[in-house]
Protein backbone atom coordinates (compact mmCIF):
# COMPACT_ATOMS: atom_id res chain seq x y z
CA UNK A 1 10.09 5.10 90.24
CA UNK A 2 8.99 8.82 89.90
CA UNK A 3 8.50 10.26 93.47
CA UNK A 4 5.44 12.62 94.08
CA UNK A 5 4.24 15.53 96.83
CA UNK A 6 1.03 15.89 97.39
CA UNK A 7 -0.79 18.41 99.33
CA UNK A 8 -2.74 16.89 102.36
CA UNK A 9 -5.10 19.16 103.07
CA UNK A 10 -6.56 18.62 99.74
CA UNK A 11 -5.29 15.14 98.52
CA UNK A 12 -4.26 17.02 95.32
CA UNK A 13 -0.97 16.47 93.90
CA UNK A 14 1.31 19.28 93.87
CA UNK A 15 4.85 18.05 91.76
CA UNK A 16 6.97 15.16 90.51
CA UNK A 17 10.19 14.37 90.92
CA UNK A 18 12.78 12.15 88.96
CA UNK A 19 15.19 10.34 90.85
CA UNK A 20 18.58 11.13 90.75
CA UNK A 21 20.63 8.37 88.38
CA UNK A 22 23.92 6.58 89.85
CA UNK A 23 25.97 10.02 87.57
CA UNK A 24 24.05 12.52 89.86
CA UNK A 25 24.42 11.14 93.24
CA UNK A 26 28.29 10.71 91.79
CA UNK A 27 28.65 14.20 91.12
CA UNK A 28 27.72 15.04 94.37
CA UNK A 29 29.23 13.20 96.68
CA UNK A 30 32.25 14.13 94.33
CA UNK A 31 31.59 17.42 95.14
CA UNK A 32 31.21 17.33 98.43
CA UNK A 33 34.57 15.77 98.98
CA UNK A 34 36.05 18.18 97.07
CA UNK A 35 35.28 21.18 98.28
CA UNK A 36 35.67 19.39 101.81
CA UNK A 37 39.14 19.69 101.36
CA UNK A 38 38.99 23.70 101.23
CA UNK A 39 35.82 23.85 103.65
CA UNK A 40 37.80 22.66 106.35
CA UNK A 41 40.33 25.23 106.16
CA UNK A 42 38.51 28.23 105.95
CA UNK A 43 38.63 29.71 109.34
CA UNK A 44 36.42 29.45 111.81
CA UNK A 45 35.07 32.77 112.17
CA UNK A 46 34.21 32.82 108.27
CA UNK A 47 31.95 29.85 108.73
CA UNK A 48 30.65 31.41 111.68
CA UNK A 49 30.03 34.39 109.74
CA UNK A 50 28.08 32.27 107.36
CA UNK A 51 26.31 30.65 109.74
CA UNK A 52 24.70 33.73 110.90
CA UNK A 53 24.59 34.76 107.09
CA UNK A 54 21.77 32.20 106.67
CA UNK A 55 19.85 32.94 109.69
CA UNK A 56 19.11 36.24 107.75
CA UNK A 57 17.88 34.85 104.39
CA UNK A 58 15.77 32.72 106.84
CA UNK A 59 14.13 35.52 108.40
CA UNK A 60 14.24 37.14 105.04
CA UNK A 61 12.06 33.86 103.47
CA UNK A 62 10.18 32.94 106.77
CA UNK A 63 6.84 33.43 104.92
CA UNK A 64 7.59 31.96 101.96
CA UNK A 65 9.09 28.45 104.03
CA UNK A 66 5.83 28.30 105.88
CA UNK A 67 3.71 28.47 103.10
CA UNK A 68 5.87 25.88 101.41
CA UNK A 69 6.03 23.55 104.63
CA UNK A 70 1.72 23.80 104.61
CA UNK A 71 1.35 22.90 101.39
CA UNK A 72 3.68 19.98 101.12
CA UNK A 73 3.28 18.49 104.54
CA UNK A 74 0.20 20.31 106.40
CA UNK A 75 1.91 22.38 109.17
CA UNK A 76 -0.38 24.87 110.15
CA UNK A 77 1.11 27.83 109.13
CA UNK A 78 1.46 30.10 111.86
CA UNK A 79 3.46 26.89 113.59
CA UNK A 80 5.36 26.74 110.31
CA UNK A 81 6.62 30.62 110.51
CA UNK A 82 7.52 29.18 114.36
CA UNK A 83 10.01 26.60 113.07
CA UNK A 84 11.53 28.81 110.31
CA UNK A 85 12.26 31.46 113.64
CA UNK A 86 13.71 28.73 115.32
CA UNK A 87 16.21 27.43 112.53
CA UNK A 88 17.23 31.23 112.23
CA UNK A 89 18.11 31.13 115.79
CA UNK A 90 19.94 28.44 115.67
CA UNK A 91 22.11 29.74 113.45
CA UNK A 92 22.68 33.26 115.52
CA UNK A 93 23.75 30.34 118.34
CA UNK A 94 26.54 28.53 116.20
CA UNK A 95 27.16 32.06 114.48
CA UNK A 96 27.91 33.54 118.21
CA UNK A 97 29.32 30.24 120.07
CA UNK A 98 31.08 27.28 117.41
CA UNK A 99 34.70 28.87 117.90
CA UNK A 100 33.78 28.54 121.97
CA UNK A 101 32.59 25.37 121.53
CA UNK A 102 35.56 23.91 118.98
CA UNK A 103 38.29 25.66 120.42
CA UNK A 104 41.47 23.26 121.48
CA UNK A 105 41.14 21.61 124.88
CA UNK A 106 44.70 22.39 126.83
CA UNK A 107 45.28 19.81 128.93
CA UNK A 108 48.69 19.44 131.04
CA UNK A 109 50.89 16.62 131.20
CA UNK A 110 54.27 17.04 131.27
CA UNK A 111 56.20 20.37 131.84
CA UNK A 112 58.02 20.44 128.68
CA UNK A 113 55.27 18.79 126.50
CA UNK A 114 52.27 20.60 124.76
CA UNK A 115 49.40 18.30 125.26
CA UNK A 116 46.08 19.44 123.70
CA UNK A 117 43.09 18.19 122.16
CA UNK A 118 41.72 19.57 118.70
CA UNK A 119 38.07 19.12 117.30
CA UNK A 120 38.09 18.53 113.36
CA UNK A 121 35.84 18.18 110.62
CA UNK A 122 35.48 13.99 109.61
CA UNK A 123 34.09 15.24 105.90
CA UNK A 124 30.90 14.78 103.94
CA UNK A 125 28.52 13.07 106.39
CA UNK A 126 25.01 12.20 105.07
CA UNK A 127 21.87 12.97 106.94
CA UNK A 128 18.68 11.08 106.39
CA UNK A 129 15.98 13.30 107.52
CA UNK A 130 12.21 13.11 107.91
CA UNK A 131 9.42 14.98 106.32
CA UNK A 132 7.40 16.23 109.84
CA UNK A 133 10.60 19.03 111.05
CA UNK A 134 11.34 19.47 107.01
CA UNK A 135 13.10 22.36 107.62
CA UNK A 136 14.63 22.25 111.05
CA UNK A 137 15.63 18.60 111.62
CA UNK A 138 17.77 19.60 108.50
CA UNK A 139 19.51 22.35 110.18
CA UNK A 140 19.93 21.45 113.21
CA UNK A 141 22.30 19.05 111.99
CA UNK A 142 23.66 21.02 109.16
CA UNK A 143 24.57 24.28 110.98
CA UNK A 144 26.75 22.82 113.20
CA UNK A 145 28.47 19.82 110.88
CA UNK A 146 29.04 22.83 108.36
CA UNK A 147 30.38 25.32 110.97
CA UNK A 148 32.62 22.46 112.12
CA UNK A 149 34.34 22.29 108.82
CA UNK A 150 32.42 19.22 107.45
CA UNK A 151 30.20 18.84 104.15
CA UNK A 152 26.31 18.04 103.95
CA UNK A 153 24.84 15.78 101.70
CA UNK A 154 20.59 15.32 102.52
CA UNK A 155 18.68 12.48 101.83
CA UNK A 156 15.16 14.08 102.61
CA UNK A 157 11.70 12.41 102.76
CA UNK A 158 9.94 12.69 99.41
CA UNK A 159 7.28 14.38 100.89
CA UNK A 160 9.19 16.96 100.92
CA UNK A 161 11.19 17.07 98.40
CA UNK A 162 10.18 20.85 97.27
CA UNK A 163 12.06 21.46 101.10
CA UNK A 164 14.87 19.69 100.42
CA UNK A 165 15.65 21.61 97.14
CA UNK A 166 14.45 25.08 98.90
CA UNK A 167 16.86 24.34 101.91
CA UNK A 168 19.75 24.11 98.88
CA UNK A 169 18.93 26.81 97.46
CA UNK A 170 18.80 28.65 101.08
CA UNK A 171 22.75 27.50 101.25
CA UNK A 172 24.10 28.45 98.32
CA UNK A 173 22.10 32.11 98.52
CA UNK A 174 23.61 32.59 102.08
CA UNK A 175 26.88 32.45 100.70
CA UNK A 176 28.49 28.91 101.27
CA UNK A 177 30.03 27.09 98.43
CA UNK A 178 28.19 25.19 95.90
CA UNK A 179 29.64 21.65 97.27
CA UNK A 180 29.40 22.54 100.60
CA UNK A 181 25.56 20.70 101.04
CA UNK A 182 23.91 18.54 98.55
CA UNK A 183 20.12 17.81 98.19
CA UNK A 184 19.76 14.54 96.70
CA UNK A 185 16.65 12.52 95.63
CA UNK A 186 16.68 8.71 95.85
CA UNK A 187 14.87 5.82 96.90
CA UNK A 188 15.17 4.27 100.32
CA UNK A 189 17.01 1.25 98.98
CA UNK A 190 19.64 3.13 97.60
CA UNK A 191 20.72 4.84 101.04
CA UNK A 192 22.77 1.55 101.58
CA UNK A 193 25.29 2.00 99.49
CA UNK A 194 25.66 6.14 99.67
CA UNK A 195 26.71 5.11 103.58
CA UNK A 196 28.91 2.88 102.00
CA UNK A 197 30.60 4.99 100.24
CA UNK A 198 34.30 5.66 101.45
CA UNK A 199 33.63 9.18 100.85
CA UNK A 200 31.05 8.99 103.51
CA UNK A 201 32.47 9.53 106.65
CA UNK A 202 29.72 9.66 109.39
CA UNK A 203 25.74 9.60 109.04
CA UNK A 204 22.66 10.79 111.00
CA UNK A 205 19.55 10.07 110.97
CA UNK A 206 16.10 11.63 112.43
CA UNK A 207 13.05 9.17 111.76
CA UNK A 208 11.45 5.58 112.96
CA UNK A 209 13.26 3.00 115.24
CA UNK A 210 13.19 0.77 112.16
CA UNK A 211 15.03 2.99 110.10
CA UNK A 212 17.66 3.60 112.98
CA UNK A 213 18.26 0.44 112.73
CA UNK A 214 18.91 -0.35 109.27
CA UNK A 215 20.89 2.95 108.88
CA UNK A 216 23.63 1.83 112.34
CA UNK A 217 23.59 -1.86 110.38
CA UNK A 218 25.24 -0.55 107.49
CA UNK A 219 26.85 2.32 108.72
CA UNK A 220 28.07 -0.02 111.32
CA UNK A 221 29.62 -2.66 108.76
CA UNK A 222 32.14 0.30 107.20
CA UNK A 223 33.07 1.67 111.06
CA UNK A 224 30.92 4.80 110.15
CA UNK A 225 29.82 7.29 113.29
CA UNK A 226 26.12 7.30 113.48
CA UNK A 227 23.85 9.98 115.69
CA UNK A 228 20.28 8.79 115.69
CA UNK A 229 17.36 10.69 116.68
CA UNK A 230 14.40 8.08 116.47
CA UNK A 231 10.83 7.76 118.02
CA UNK A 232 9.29 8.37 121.08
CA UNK A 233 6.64 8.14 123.40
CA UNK A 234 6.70 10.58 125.96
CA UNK A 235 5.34 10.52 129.56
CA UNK A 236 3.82 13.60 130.56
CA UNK A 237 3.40 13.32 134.44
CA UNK A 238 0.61 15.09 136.34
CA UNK A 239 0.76 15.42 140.22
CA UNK A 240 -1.94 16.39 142.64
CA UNK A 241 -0.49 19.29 143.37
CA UNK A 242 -0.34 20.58 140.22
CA UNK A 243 -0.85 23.79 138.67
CA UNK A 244 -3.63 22.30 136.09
CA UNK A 245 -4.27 25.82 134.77
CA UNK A 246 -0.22 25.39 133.21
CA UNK A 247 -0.35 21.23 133.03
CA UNK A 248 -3.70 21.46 130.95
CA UNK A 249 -2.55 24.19 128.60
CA UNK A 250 0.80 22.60 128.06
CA UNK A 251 -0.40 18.79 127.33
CA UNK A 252 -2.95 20.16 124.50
CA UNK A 253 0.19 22.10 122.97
CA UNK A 254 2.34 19.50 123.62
CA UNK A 255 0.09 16.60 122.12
CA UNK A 256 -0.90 18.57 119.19
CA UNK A 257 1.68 20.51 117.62
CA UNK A 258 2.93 19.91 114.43
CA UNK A 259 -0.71 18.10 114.02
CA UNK A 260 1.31 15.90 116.86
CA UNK A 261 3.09 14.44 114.40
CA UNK A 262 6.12 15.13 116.34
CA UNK A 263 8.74 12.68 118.36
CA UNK A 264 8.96 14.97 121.57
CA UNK A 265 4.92 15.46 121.77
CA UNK A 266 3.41 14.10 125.13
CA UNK A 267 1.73 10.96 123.78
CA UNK A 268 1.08 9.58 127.49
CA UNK A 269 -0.42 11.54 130.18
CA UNK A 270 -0.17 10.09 133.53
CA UNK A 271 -1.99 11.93 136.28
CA UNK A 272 -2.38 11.57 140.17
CA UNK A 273 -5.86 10.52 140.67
CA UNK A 274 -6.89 13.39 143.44
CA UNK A 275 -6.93 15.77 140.03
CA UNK A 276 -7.58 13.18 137.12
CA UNK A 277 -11.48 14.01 137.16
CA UNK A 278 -10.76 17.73 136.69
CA UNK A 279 -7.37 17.50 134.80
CA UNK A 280 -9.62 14.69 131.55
CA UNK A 281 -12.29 17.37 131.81
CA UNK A 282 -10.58 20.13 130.85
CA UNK A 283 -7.75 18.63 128.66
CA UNK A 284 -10.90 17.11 126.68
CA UNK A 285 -12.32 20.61 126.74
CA UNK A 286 -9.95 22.41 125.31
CA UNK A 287 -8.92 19.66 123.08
CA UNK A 288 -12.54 20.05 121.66
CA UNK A 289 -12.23 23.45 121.13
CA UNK A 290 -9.07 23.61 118.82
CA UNK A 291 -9.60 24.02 115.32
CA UNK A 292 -8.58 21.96 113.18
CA UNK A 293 -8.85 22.67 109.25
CA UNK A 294 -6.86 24.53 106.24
CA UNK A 295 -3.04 24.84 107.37
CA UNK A 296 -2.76 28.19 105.28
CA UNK A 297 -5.13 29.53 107.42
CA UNK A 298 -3.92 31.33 110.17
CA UNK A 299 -6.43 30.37 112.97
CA UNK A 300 -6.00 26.80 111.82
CA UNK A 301 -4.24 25.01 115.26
CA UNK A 302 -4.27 21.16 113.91
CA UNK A 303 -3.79 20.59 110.31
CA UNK A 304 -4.44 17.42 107.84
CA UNK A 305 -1.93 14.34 108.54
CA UNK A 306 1.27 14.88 106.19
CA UNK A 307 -0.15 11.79 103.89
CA UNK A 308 -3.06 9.39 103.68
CA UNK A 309 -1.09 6.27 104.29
CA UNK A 310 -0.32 8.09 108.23
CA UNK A 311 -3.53 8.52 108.68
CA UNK A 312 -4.64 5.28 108.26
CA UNK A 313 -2.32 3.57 110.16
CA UNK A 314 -3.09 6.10 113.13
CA UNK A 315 -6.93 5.65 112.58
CA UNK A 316 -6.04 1.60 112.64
CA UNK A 317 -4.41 1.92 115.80
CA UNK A 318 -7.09 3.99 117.54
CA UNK A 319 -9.31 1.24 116.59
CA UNK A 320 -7.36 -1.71 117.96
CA UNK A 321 -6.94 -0.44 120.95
CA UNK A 322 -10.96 0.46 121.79
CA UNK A 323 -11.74 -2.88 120.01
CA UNK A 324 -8.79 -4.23 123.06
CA UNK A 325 -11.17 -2.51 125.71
CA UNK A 326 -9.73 0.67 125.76
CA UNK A 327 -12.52 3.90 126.00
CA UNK A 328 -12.83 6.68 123.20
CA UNK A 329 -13.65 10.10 124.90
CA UNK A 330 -13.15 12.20 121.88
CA UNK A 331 -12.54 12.28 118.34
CA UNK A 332 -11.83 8.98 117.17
CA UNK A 333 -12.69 8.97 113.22
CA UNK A 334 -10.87 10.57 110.05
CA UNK A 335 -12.68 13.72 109.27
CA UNK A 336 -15.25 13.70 106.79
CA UNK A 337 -13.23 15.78 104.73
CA UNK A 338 -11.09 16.53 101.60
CA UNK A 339 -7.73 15.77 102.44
CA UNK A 340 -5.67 13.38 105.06
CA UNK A 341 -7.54 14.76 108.43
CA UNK A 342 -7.77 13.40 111.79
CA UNK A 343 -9.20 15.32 114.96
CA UNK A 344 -7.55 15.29 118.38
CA UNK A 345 -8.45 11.98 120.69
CA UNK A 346 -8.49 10.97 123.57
CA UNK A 347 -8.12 7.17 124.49
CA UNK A 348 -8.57 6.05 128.72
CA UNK A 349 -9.16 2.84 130.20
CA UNK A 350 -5.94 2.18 128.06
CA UNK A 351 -4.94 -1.91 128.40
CA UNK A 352 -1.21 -2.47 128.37
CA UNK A 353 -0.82 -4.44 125.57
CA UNK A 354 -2.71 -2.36 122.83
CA UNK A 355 -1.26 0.25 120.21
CA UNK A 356 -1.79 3.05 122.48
CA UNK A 357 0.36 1.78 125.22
CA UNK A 358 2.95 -0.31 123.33
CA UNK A 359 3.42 1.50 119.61
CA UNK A 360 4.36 5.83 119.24
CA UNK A 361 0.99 7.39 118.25
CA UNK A 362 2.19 9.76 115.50
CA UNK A 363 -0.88 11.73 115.19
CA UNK A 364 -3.32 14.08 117.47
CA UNK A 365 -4.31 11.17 119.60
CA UNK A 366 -3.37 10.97 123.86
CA UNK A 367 -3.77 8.27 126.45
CA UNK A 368 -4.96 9.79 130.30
CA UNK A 369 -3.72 7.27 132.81
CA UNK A 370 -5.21 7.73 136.07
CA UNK A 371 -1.91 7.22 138.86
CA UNK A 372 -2.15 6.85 142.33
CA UNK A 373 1.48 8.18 143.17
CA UNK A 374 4.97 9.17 141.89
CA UNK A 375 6.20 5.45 141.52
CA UNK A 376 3.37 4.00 140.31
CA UNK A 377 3.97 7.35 137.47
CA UNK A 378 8.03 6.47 136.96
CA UNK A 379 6.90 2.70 136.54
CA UNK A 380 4.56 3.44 134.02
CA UNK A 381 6.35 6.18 132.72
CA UNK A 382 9.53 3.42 131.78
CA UNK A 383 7.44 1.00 130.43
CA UNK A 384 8.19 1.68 127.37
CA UNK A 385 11.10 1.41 124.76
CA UNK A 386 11.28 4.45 123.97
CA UNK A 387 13.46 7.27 125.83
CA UNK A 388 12.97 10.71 124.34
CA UNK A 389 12.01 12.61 126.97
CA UNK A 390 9.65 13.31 129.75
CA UNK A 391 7.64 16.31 131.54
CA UNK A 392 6.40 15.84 135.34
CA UNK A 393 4.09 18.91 136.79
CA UNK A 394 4.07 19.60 140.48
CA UNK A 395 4.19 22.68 142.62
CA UNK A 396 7.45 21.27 144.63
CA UNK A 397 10.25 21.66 142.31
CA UNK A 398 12.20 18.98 144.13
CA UNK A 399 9.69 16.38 144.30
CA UNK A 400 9.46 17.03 139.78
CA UNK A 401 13.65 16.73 140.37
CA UNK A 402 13.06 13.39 141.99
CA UNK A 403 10.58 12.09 139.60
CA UNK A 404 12.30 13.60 136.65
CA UNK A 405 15.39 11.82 137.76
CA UNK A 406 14.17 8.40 137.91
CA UNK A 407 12.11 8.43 134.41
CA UNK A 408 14.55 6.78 132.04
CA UNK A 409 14.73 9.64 128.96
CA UNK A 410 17.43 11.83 127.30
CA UNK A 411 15.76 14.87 128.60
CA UNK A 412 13.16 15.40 131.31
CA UNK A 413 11.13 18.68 131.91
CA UNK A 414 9.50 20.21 134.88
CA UNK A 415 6.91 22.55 134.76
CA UNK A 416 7.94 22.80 131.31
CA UNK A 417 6.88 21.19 127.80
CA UNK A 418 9.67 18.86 126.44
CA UNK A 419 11.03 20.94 123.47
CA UNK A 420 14.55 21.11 121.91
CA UNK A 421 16.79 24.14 122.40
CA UNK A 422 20.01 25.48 120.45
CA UNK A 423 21.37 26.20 123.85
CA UNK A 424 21.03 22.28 125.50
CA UNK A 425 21.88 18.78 123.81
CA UNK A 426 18.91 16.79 122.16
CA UNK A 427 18.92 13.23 121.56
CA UNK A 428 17.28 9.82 123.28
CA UNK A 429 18.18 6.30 125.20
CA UNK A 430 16.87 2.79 124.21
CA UNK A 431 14.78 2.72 121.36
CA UNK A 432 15.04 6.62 120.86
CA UNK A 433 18.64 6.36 119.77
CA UNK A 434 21.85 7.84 120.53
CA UNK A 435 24.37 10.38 120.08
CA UNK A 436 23.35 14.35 120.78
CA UNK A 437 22.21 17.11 118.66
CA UNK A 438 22.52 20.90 119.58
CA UNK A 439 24.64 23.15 121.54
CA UNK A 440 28.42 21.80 122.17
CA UNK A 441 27.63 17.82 122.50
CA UNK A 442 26.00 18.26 118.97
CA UNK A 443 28.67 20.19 116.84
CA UNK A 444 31.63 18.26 118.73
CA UNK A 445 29.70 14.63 117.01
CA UNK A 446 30.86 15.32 113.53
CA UNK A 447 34.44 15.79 114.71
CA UNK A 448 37.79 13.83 115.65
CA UNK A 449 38.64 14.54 119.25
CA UNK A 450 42.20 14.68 118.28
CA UNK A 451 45.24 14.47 120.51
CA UNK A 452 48.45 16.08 120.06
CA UNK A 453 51.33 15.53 121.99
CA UNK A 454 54.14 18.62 121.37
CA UNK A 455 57.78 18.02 122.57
């Protein structure tokens, strides 16, 4: 099959792409393997010195990345400049912290034995990454497996495959070797048997609960590590004592970045009914009021769904749930438009058994629950398979601790949108996977925790 990006904002196609033949994806997991076996002795401080060596051709490209990321996937891009910033950060945190975080763990035994533990790189591990985060779901893995000692080799979504080559380029320019992170272009039903691969030695994996799946199935078969990021469908918890000014501002961001085609967004609001009247009327407000239009444009704050086929199946769940009783406050209907646009919706009355309450929403589109109190929030809040993470607003800090605390999640926020941070582990429970991205949890995953015993 030839693979092909097209531009959603316009429905226009923009490249194609060949697949890479059985030689190719040889060659580089050859590659990778080799230069593995010098990789992982290069001391730490040089990879750390690399590490911060791309955060500067990031910043030096941020424009150029954000342009890229519009045009192949419809980030507005003013939020695409954001998540450029943010990969170069995270590479000034590995640059600053990996030989903190990897250094050998002393730990005492016996008076005349040296008894230590020692992090090291597995080898190539293969990430299979998503098109929505095209640039940092790819480095927030890569940064720290590569600062670790291990090898990359990407299997990116072909809607982005112009990212996926770019993000290549970006390696080799900052100074790592050739081998040392491979962009390669193949069909979904050839991922099988890359995992399989002996040279493979652990995978990841950022994208749908399905794919999770399939990916820990096979990686599972050959004994093969797995970290999986998957989907979500956040709770965002409103109580009456609330600051709404904050709660309202941060549940239109937090449902509508990245065109809220995003796994963290807040894609169920759940608010105490002594402010629900006020909280709807202004959320819907200032929903209204965004813009949504033209990613390149800088005043552009919701831009077109990354392909028609999403919007679709967004616009088909919208549907079934008002047709299940549920009541459409706003938006509602694909933009009469060129390109893959939908507006930002609102959806209350919500039955329990319709898309909006039982499937992730990937797309601009919220449910308001009205709540009568915290339990009746953490009930609703864990009704759910997913368990990415959760906000909770309330003036008492310890009242949010006690909700946050009982709201099944990886992560859980208060005052504060759920967001992912260099500085703090990412990753999910049930149906939102397993296994932790970020800080030291994430760039201790693609490593033996190995013990030494020294008489």
């Amino acid at each position: 099959m030839i693979f092909e990006t097209t531009n959603p904002a316009t429905g226009s196609r923009i490249a194609t792409y060949e697949p890479d033949d059985d030689t190719e994806v040889e060659d580089a997991l050859a590659d990778a393997t080799a230069t593995f076996e010098s990789w992982q002795d290069r001391p730490i401080e040089v990879r750390q010195e690399l590490a911060a060596d791309l955060g500067e051709v990031l910043r030096a490209r941020t424009d150029r990345y954000a342009n890229l990321m519009a045009e192949e996937m419809g980030k507005p891009v003013d939020q695409g400049v954001g998540e450029v910033e943010k990969c170069a950060w995270l590479c000034d945190h590995y640059a600053e912290h990996a030989a903190e975080y990897l250094q050998d763990e002393r730990i005492g035994t016996e008076p005349d034995a040296e008894t230590y533990v020692a992090y090291e790189p597995l080898g190539p591990v293969l990430a299979v990454m998503p098109w929505n985060y095209p640039f940092w779901q790819v480095l927030r893995f890569a940064v720290p497996a590569l600062t670790a000692g291990n090898t990359a080799v990407l299997k990116h979504s072909p809607t982005v495959f112009g990212c996926g080559e770019a993000l290549e380029e970006l390696v080799v320019e900052a100074g790592y070797p050739a081998g040392a992170f491979h962009s390669l272009q193949v069909e979904t039903e050839r991922v099988e048997d890359i995992i399989a691969d002996d040279r493979i030695r652990a995978v990841t994996l950022t994208g749908s609960t399905r794919a999770g799946r399939a990916v820990a199935e096979t990686a599972g078969r050959h004994i093969k590590k797995t970290v999986l990021e998957l989907g979500g469908s956040d709770p965002f918890v409103v109580l009456d004592d609330a600051n709404l000014d904050a709660a309202v501002e941060t549940a239109v961001t937090a449902r509508t970045q990245n065109s809220g085609q995003s796994c963290i967004a807040a894609k169920r609001l759940f608010v105490h009914t002594a402010v629900y009247d006020e909280f709807l009327d202004r959320f819907v407000e200032q929903l209204s009021g965004l813009t949504v239009g033209d990613p390149t444009e800088p005043e552009t704050d919701v831009g077109p769904q990354a392909r028609e086929d999403l919007q679709q199946q967004l616009h088909e769940q919208v549907q079934a749930s008002v047709e299940a009783g549920a009541t459409l406050v706003c938006g509602g209907h694909p933009l009469d438009s060129e390109g893959f646009y939908y507006p930002p919706t609102v959806l209350t009355d919500v039955p329990e058994s319709c898309p909006a309450r039982s499937e992730e929403l990937f797309g601009p589109v919220a449910t308001v629950v009205e709540i009568d109190d915290e339990s009746e929030a953490v009930a609703l809040a864990n009704d759910t398979d997913y368990g990415l993470s959760a906000s909770v607003w309330t003036a008492d800090r310890e009242r949010g601790r006690t909700v946050a605390e009982q709201i099944d999640s990886g992560a859980a926020f208060v005052n504060e949108m759920s967001k992912s941070d260099p500085r703090l582990p990412f990753g999910g429970i049930k149906n939102s996977g397993y296994g932790a991205e970020l800080s030291h949890h994430g760039i201790k995953e693609f490593t033996n925790a190995k013990t030494y015993w020294i008489h």
